[in-house]
C-alpha atoms as a PDB file:
ATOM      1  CA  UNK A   1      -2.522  97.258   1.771  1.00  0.00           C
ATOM      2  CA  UNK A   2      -1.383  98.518   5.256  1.00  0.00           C
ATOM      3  CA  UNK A   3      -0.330 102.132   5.855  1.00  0.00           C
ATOM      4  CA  UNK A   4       3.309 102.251   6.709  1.00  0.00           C
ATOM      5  CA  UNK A   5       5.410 103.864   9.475  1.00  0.00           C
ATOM      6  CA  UNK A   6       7.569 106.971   7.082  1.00  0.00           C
ATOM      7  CA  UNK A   7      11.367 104.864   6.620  1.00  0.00           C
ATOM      8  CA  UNK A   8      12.979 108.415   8.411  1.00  0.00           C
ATOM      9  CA  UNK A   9      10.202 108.114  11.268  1.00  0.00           C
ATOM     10  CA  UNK A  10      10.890 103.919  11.728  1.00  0.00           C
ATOM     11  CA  UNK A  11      14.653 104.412  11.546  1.00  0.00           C
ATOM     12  CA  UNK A  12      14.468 107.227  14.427  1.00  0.00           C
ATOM     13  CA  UNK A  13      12.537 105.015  16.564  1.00  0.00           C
ATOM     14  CA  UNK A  14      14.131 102.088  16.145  1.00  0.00           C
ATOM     15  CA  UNK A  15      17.904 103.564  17.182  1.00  0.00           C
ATOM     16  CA  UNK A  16      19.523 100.626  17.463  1.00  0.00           C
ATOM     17  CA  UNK A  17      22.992 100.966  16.521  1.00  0.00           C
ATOM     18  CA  UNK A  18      25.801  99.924  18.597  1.00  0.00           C
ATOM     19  CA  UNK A  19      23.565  97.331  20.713  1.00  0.00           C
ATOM     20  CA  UNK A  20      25.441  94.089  21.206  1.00  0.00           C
ATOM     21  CA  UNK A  21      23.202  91.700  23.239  1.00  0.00           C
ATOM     22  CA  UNK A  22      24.016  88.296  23.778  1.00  0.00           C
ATOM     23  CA  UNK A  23      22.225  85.215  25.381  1.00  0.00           C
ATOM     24  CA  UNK A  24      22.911  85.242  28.867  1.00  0.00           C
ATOM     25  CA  UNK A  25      26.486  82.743  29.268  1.00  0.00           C
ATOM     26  CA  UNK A  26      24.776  79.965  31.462  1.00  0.00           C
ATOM     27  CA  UNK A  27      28.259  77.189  31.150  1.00  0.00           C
ATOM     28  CA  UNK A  28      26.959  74.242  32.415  1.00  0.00           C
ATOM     29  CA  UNK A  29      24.333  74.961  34.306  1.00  0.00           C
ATOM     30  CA  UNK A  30      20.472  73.755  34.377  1.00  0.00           C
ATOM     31  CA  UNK A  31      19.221  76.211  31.596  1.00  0.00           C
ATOM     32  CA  UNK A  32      21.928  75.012  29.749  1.00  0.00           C
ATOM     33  CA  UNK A  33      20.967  70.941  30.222  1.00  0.00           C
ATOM     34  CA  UNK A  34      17.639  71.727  29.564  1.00  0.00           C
ATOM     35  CA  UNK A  35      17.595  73.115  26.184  1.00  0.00           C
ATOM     36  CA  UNK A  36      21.004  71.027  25.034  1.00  0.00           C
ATOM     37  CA  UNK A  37      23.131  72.230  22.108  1.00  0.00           C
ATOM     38  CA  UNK A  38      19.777  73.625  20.695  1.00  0.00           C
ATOM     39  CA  UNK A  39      20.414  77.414  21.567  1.00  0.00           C
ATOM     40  CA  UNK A  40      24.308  77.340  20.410  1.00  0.00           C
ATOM     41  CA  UNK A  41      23.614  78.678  17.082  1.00  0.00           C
ATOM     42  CA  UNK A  42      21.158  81.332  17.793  1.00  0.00           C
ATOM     43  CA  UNK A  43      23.877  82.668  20.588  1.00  0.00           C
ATOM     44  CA  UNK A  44      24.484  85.769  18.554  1.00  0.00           C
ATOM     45  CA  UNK A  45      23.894  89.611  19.375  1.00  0.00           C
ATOM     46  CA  UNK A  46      20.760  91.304  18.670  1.00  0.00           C
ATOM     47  CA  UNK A  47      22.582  93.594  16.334  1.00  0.00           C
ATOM     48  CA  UNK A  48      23.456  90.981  14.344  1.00  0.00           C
ATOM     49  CA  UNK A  49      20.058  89.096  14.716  1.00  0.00           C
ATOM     50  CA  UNK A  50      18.259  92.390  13.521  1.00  0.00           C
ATOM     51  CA  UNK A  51      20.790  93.237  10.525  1.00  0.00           C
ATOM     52  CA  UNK A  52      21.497  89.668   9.415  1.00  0.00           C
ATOM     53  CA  UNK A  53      19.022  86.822   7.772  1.00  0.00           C
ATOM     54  CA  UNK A  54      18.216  83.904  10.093  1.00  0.00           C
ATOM     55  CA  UNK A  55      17.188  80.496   8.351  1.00  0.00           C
ATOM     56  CA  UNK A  56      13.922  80.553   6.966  1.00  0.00           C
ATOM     57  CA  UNK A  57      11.338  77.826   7.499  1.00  0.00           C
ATOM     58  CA  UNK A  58       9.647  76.653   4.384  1.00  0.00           C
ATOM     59  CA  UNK A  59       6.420  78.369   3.737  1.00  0.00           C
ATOM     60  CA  UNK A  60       3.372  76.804   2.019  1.00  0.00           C
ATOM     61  CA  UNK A  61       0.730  78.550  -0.586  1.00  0.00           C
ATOM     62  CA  UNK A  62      -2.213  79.865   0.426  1.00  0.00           C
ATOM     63  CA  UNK A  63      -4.219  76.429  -1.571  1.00  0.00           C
ATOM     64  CA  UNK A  64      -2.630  74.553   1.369  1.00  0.00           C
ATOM     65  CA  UNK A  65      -4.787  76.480   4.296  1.00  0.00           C
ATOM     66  CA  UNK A  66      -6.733  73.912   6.246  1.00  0.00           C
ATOM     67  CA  UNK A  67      -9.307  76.758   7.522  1.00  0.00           C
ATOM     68  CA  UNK A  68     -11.052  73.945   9.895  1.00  0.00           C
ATOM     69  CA  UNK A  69      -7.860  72.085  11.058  1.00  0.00           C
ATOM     70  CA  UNK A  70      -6.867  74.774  13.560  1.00  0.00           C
ATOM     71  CA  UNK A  71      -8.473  73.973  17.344  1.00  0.00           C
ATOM     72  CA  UNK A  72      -9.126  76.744  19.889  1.00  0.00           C
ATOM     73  CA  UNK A  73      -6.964  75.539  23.294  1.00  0.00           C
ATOM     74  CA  UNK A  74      -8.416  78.067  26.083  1.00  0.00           C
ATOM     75  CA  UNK A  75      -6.065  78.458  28.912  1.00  0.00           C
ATOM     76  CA  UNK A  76      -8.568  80.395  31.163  1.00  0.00           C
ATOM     77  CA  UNK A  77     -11.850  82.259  28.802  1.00  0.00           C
ATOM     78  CA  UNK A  78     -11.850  84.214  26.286  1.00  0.00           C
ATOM     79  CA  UNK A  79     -10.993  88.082  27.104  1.00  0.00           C
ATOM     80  CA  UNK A  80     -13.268  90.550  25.996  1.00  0.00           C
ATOM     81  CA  UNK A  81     -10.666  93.178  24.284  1.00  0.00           C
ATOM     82  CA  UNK A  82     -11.832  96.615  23.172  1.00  0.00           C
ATOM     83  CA  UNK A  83      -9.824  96.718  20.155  1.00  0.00           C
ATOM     84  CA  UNK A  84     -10.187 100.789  19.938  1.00  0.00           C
ATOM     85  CA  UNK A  85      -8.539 101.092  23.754  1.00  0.00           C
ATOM     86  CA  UNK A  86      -5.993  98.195  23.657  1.00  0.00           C
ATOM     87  CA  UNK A  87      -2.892  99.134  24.278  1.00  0.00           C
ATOM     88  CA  UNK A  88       0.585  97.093  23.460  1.00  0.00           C
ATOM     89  CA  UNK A  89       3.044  97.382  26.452  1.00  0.00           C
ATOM     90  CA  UNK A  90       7.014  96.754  25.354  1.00  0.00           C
ATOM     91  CA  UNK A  91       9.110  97.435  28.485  1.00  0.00           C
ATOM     92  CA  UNK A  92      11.861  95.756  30.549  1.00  0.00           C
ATOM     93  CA  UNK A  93      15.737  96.433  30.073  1.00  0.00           C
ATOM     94  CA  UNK A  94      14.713  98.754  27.071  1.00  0.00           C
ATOM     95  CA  UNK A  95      16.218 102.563  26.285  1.00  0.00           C
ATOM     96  CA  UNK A  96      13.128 103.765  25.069  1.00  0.00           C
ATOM     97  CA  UNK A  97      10.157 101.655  26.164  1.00  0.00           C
ATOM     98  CA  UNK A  98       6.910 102.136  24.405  1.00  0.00           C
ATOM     99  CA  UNK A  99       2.752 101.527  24.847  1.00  0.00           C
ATOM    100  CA  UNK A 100       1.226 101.044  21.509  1.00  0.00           C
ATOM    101  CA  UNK A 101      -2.220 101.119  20.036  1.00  0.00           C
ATOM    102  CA  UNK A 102      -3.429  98.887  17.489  1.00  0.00           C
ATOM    103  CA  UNK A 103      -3.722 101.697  15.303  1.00  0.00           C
ATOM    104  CA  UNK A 104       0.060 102.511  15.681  1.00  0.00           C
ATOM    105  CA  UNK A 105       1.179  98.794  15.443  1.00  0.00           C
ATOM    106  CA  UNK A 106      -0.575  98.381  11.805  1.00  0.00           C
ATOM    107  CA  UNK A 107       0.929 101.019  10.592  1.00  0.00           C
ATOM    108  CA  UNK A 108       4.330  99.408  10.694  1.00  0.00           C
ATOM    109  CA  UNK A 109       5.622  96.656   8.226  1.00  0.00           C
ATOM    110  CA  UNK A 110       2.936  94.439   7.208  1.00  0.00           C
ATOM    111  CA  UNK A 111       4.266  90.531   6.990  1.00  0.00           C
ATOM    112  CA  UNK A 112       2.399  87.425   6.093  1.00  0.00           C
ATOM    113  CA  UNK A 113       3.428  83.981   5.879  1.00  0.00           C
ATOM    114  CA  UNK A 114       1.631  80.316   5.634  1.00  0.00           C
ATOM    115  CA  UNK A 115       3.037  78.203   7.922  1.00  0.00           C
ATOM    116  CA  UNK A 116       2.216  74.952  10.177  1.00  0.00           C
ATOM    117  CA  UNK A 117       1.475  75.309  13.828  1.00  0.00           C
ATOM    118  CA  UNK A 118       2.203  72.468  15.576  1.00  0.00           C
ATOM    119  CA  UNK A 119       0.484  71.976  18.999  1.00  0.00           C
ATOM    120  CA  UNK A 120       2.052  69.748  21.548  1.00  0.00           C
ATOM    121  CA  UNK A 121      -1.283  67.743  21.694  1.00  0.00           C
ATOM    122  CA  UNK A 122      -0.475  66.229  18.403  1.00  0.00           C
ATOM    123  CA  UNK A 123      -2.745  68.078  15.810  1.00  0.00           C
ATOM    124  CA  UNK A 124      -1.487  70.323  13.385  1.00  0.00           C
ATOM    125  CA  UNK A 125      -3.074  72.876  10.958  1.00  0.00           C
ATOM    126  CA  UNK A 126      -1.879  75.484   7.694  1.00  0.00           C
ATOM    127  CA  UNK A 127      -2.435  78.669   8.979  1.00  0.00           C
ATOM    128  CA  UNK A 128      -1.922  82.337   7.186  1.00  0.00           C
ATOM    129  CA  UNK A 129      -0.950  84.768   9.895  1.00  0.00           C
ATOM    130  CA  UNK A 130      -0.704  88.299   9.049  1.00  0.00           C
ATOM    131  CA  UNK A 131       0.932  90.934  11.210  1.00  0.00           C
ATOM    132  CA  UNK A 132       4.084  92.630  12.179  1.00  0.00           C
ATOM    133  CA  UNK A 133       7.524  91.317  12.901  1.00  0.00           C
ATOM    134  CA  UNK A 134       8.292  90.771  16.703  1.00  0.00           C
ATOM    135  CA  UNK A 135      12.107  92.024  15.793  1.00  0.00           C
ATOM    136  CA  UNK A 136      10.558  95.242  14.485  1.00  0.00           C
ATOM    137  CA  UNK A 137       9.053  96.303  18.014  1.00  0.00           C
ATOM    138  CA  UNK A 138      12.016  95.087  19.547  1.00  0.00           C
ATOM    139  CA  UNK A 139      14.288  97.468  17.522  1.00  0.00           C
ATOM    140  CA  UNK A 140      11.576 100.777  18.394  1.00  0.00           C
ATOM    141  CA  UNK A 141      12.033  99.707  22.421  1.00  0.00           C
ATOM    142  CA  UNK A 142      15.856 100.169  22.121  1.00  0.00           C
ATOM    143  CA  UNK A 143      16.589  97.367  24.293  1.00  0.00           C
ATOM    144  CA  UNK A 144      19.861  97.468  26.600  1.00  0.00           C
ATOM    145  CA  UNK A 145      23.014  95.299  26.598  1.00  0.00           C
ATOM    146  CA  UNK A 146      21.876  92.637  28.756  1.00  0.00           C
ATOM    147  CA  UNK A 147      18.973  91.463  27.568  1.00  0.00           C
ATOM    148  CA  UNK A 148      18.869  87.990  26.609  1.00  0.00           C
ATOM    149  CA  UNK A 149      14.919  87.006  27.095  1.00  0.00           C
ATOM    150  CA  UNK A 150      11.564  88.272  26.609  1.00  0.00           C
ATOM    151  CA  UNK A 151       8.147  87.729  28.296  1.00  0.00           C
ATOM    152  CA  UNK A 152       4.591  87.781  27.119  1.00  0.00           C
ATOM    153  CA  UNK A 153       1.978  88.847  29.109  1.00  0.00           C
ATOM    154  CA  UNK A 154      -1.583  88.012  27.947  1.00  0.00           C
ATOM    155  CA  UNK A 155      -5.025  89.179  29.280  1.00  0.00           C
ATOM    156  CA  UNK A 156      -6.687  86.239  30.812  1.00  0.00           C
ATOM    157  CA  UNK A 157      -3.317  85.651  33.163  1.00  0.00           C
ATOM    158  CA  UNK A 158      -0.985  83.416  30.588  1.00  0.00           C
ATOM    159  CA  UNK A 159       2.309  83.400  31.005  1.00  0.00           C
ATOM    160  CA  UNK A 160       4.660  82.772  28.097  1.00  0.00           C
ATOM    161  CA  UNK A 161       9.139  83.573  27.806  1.00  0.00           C
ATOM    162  CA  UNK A 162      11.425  83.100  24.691  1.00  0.00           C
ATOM    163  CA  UNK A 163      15.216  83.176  24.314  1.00  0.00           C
ATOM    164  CA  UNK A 164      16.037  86.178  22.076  1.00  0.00           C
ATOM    165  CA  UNK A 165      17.239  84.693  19.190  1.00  0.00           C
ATOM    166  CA  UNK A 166      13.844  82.848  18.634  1.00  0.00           C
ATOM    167  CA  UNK A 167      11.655  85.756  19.486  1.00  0.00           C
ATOM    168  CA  UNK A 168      13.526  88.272  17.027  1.00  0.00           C
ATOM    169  CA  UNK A 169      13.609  85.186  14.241  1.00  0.00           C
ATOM    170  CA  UNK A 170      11.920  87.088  10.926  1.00  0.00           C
ATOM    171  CA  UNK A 171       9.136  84.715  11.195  1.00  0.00           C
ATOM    172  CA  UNK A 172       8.458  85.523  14.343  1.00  0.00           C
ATOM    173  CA  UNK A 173       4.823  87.811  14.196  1.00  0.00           C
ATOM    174  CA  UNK A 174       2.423  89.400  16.481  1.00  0.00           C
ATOM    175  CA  UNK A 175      -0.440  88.403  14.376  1.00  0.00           C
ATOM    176  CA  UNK A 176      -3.908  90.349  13.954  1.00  0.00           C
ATOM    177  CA  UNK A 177      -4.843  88.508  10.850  1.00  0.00           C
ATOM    178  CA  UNK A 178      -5.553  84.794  10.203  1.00  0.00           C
ATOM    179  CA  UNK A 179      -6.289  83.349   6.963  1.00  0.00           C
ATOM    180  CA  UNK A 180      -6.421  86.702   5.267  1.00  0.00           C
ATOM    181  CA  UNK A 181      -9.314  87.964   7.891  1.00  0.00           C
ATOM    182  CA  UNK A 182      -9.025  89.889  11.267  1.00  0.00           C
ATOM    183  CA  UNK A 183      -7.830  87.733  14.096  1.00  0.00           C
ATOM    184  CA  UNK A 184     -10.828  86.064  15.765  1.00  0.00           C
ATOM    185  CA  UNK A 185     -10.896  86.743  19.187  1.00  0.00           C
ATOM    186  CA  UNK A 186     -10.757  83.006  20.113  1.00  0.00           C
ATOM    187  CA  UNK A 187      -7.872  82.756  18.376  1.00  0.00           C
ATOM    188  CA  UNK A 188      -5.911  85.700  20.369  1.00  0.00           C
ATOM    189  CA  UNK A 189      -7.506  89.285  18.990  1.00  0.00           C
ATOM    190  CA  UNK A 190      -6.226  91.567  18.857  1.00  0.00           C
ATOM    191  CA  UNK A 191      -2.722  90.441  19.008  1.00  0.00           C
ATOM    192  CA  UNK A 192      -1.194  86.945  19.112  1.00  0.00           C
ATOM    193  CA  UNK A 193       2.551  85.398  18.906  1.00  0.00           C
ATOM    194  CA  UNK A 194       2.649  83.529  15.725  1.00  0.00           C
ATOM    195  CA  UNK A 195       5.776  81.076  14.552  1.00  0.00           C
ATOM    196  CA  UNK A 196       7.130  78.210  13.092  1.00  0.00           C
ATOM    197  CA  UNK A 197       9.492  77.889  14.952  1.00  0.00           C
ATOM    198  CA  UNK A 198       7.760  76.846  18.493  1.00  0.00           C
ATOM    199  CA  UNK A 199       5.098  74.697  19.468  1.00  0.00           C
ATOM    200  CA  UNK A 200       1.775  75.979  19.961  1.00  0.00           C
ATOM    201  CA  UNK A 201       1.704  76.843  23.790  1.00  0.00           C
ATOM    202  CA  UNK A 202       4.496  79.021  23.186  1.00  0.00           C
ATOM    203  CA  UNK A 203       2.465  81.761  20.888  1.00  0.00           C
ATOM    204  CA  UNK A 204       0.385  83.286  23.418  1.00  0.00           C
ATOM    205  CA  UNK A 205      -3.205  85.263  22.575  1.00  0.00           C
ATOM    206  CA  UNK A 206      -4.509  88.186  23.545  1.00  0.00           C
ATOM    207  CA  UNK A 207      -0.805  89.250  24.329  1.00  0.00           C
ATOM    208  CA  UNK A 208      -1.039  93.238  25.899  1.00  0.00           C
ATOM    209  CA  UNK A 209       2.490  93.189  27.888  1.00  0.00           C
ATOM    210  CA  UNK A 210       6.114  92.270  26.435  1.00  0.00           C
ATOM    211  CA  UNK A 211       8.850  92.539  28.787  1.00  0.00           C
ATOM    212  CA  UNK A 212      12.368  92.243  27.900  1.00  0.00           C
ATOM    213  CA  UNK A 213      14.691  90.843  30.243  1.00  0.00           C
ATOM    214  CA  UNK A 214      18.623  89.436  30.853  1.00  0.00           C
ATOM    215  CA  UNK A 215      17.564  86.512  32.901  1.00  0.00           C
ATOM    216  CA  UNK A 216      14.857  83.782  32.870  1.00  0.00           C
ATOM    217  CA  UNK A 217      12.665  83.874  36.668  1.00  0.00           C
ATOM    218  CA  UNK A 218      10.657  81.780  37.649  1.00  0.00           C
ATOM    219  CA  UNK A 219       7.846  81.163  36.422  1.00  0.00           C
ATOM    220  CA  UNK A 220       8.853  81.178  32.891  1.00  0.00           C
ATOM    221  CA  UNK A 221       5.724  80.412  31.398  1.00  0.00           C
ATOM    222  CA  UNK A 222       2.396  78.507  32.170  1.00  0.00           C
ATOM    223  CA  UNK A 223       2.853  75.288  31.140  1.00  0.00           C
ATOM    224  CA  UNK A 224       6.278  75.107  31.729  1.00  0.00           C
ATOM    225  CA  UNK A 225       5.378  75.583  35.755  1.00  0.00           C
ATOM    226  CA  UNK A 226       3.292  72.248  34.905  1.00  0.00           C
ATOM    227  CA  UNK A 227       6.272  70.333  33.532  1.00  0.00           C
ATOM    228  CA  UNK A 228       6.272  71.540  29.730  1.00  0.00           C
ATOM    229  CA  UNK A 229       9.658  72.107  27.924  1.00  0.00           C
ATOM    230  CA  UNK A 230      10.565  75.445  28.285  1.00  0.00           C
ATOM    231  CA  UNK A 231      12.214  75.703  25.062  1.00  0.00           C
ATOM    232  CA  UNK A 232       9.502  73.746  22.642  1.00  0.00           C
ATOM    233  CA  UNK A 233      11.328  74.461  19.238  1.00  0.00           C
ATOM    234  CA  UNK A 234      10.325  72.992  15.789  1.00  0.00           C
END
């Protein structure tokens, strides 16, 4: 079990009543061409993203983990991360934006689900990730009326953006823990994007900066500057 933020304490921080934040309006432009009639039905406010269930994607049970199907893709090395001193940056378009430790960050709502990741290289692998829900920080931040996207920053220079919708999806984590253990950190310690929802080079590792934001610049993301789909959903 995970110590837990006090409900009074989370509800104070998180503030978030009144916010109505939509995906930026795009008509028929590019953004719009590129991603197709994919993001129509996640083109709701944040309020209503927060407060309301999104589809679920099938879990599996933990006797379907495949422990040595999941590959380690380095972009750049592996970051050597002082766990004790890292610090979680959420800022951008964002009321009330915040630097956490990890220490703070596991003391919020612990999730975990069993899902697939799917990497764009054609393997796949049953994974438990165990963290918190990306919505959850969100909400704390306060974000502001406009924003529509958000960044990830990790520490060895990768470069990752979502629309909202996706990122605030409930099974959207920043993971510490993989198959019931601490995140390794060749597999993102000590904080990754996990999801169903997108293919593996969207859930960056070693993520220390998230950035909130109304419109997409570019680059928006790493491999998307090499010709990669920007949006990459499952």
């Amino acid at each position: 079990m995970h110590p837990r933020l006090p409900r009074r304490r989370f509800l104070q921080l998180s503030g978030f009543s009144g916010i109505s934040i939509f995906l930026s309006g795009c008509g028929a432009t590019l953004f719009e061409k590129q991603i197709g009639k994919a993001i129509q039905p996640l083109n709701r406010n944040v309020q209503s993203l927060l407060l309301e269930p999104q589809e679920p994607v099938p879990e599996f049970p933990p006797s379907a983990i495949q422990p040595e199907e999941l590959l380690i893709n380095t972009y750049r090395y592996t970051p050597n991360i002082d766990p004790e001193a890292f610090r979680l940056s959420i800022d951008g378009e964002a009321n009330n934006p915040l630097s956490l430790s990890m220490a703070e960050i596991q003391q919020m709502p612990f999730t975990s689900m069993v899902i697939r990741h799917v990497c764009v290289e054609g393997w796949a692998a049953i994974v438990q990730w165990g963290g918190v829900k990306l919505r959850d920080l969100v909400s704390l931040v306060q974000p502001k009326n406009s924003v529509g996207y958000i960044y990830f920053h990790s520490a060895d220079g990768y470069l990752e953006s979502w629309d909202i919708a996706s990122a605030l999806h409930p099974q959207t984590l920043m993971a510490y823990q993989k198959n019931e253990q601490p995140l390794p950190p060749e597999n993102g310690a000590p904080l990754r994007l996990a999801s169903p929802i997108k293919l593996g080079y969207k859930q960056s590792k070693w993520v220390t900066r998230i950035t909130l934001v109304s419109e997409l610049s570019s680059p928006t993301g790493t491999w998307e500057s090499w010709g990669y789909e920007w949006y990459a959903g499952l």
